[in-house]
N, C-alpha and C. Protein backbone atom coordinates (compact mmCIF):
# COMPACT_ATOMS: atom_id res chain seq x y z
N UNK A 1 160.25 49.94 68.54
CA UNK A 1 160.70 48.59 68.68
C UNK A 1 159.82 47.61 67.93
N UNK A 2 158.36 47.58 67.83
CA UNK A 2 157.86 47.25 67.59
C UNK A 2 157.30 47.44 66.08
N UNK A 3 156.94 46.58 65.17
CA UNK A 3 156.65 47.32 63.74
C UNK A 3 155.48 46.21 62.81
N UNK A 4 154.92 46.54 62.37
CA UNK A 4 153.83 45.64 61.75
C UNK A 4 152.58 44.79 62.72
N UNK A 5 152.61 43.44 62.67
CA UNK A 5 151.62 42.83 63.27
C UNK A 5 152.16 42.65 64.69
N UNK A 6 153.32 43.25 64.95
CA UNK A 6 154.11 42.14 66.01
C UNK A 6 153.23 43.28 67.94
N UNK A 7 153.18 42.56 68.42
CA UNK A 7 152.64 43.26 69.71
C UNK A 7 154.22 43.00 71.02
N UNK A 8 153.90 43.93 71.89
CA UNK A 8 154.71 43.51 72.76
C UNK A 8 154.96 42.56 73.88
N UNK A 9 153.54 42.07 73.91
CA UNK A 9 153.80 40.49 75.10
C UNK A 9 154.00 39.39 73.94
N UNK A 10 153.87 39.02 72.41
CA UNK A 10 154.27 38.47 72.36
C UNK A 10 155.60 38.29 72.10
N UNK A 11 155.90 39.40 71.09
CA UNK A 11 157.59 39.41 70.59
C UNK A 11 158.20 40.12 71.55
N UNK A 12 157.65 40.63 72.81
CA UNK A 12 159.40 41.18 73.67
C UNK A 12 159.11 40.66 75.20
N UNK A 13 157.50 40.79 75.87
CA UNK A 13 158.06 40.39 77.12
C UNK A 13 157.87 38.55 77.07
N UNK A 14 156.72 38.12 76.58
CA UNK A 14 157.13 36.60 76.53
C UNK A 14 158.43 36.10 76.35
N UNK A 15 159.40 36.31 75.58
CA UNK A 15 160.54 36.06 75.47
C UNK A 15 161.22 36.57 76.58
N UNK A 16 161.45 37.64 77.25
CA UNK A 16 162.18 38.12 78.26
C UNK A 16 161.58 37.28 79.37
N UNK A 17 160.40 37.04 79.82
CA UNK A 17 160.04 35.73 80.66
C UNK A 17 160.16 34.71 80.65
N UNK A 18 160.44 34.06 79.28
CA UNK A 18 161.12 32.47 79.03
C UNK A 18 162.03 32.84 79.38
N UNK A 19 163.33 33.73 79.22
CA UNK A 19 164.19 33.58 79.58
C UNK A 19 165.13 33.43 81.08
N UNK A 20 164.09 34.13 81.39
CA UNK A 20 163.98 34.50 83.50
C UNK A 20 163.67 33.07 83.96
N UNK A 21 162.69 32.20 83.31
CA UNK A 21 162.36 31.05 83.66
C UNK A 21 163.45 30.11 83.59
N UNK A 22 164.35 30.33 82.32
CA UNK A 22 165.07 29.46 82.18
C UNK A 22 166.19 29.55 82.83
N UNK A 23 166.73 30.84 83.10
CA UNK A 23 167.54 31.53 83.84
C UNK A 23 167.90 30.83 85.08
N UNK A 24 166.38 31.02 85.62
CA UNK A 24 165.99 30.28 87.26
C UNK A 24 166.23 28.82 87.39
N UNK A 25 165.88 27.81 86.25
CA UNK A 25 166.06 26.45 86.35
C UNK A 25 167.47 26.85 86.51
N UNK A 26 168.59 27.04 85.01
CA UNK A 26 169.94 27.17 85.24
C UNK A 26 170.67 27.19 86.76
N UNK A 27 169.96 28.25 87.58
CA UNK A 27 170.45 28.75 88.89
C UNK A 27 170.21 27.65 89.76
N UNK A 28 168.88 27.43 89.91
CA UNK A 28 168.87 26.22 90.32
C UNK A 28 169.88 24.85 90.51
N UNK A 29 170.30 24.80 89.45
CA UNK A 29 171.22 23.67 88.95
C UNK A 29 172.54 23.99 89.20
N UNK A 30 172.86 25.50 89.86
CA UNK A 30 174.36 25.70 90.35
C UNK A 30 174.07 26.25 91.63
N UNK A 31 174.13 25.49 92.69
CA UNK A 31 174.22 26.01 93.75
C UNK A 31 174.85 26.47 94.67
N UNK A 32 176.30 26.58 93.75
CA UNK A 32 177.05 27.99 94.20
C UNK A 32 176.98 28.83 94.03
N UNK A 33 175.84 29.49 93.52
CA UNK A 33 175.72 30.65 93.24
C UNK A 33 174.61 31.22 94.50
N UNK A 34 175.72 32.03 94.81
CA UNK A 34 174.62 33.07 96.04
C UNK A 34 173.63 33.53 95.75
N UNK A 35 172.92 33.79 96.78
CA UNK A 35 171.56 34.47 96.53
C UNK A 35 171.72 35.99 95.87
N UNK A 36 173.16 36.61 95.97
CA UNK A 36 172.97 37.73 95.85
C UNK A 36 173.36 37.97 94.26
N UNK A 37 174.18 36.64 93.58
CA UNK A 37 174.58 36.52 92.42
C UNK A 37 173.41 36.29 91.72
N UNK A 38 172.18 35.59 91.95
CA UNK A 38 171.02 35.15 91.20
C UNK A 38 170.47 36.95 91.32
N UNK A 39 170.34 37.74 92.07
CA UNK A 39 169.61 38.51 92.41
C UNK A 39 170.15 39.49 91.37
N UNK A 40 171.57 39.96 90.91
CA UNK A 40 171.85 40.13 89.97
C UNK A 40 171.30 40.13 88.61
N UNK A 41 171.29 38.81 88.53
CA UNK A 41 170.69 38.55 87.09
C UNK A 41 169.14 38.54 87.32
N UNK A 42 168.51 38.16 87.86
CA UNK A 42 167.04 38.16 87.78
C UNK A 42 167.00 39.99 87.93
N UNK A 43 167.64 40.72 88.56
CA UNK A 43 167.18 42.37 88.42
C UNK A 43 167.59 42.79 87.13
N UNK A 44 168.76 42.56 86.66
CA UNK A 44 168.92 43.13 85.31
C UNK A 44 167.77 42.63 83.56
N UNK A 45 167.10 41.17 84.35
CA UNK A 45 166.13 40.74 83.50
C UNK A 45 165.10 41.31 83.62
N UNK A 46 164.79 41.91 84.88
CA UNK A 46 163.56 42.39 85.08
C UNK A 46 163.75 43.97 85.13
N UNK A 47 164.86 44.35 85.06
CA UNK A 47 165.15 46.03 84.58
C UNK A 47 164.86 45.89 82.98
N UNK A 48 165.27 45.10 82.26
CA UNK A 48 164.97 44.61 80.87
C UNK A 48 163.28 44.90 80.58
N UNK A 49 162.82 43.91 81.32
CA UNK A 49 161.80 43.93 80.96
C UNK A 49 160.59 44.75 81.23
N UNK A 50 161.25 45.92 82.39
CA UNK A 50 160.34 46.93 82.58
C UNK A 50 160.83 48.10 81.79
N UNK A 51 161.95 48.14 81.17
CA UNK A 51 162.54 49.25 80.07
C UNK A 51 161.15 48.88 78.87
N UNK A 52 161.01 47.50 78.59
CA UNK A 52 160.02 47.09 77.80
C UNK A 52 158.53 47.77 77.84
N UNK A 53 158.20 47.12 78.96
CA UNK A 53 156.86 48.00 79.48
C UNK A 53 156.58 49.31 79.17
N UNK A 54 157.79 49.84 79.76
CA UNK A 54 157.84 51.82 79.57
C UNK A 54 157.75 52.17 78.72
N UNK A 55 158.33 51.80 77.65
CA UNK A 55 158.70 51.97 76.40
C UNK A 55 160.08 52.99 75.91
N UNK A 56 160.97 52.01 76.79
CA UNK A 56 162.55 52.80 76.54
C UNK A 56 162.44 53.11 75.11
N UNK A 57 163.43 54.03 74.85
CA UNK A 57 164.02 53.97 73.41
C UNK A 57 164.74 52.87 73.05
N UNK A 58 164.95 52.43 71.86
CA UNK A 58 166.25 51.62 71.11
C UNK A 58 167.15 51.44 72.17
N UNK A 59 168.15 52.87 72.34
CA UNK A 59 169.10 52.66 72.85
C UNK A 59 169.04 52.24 73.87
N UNK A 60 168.29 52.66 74.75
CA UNK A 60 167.86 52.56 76.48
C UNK A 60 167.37 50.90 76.53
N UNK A 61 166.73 50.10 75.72
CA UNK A 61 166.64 49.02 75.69
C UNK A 61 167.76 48.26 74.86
N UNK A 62 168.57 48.39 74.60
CA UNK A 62 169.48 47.90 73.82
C UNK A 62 170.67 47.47 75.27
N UNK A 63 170.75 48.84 75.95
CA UNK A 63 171.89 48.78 76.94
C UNK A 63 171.62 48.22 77.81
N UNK A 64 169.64 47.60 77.92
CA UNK A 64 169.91 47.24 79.32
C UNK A 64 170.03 45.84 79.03
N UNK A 65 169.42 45.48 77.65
CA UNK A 65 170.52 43.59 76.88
C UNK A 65 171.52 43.61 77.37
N UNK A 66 172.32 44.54 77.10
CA UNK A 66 174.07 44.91 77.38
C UNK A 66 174.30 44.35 79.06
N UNK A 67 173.31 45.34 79.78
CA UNK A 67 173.80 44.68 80.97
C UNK A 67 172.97 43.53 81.25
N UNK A 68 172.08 43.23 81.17
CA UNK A 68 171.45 41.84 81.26
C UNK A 68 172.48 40.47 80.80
N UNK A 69 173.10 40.90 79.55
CA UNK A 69 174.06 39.83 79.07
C UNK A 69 175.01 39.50 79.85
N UNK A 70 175.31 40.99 80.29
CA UNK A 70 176.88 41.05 81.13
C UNK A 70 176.57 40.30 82.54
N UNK A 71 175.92 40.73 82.94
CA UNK A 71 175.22 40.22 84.26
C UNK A 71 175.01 38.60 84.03
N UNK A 72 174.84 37.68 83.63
CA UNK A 72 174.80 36.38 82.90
C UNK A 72 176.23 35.74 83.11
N UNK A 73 177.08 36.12 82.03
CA UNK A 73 178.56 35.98 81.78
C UNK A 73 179.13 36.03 83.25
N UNK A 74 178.94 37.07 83.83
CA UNK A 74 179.94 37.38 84.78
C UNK A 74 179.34 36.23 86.24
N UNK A 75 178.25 36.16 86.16
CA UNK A 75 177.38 35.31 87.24
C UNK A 75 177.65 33.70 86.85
N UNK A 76 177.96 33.66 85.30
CA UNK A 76 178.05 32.20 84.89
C UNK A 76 179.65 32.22 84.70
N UNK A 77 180.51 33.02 84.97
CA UNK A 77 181.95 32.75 84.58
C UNK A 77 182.13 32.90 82.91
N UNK A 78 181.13 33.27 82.19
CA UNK A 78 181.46 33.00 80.73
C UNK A 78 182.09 34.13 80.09
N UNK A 79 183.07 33.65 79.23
CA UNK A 79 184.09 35.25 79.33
C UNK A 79 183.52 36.23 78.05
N UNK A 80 183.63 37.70 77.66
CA UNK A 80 182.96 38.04 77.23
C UNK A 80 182.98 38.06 75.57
């Protein structure tokens, strides 16, 4: 995943944590969304970001974007 100067807290989990952050304000700001709908998306961000840690393969980190995205869309109504 990684190639040249680039390390992994800065180019993959910093970014996967801005995004959880921002995620959370978002949620914040809809408070129809159940606890169990936020819980959703904050696990599939943080399945993300421990595929990261481990050091999934490509694919294995690729799919869990896939569901991280999906998980988003479907929690935010946004169609796919």
């Amino acid at each position: 995943m990684l190639a040249g100067t680039d390390s992994l807290d800065d180019s993959v989990l910093t970014p996967i944590d801005e995004l959880r952050t921002e995620l959370q304000h978002d949620m914040d700001r809809a408070p129809w969304l159940s606890g169990d709908q936020r819980a959703v998306v904050l696990d599939a961000v943080a399945g993300l970001r421990q595929d990261a840690v481990d050091g999934a393969s490509l694919d294995e980190f690729n799919d869990g974007i896939a569901e991280a995205a999906a998980a988003v869309r479907s929690t935010f109504g946004l169609a796919d």
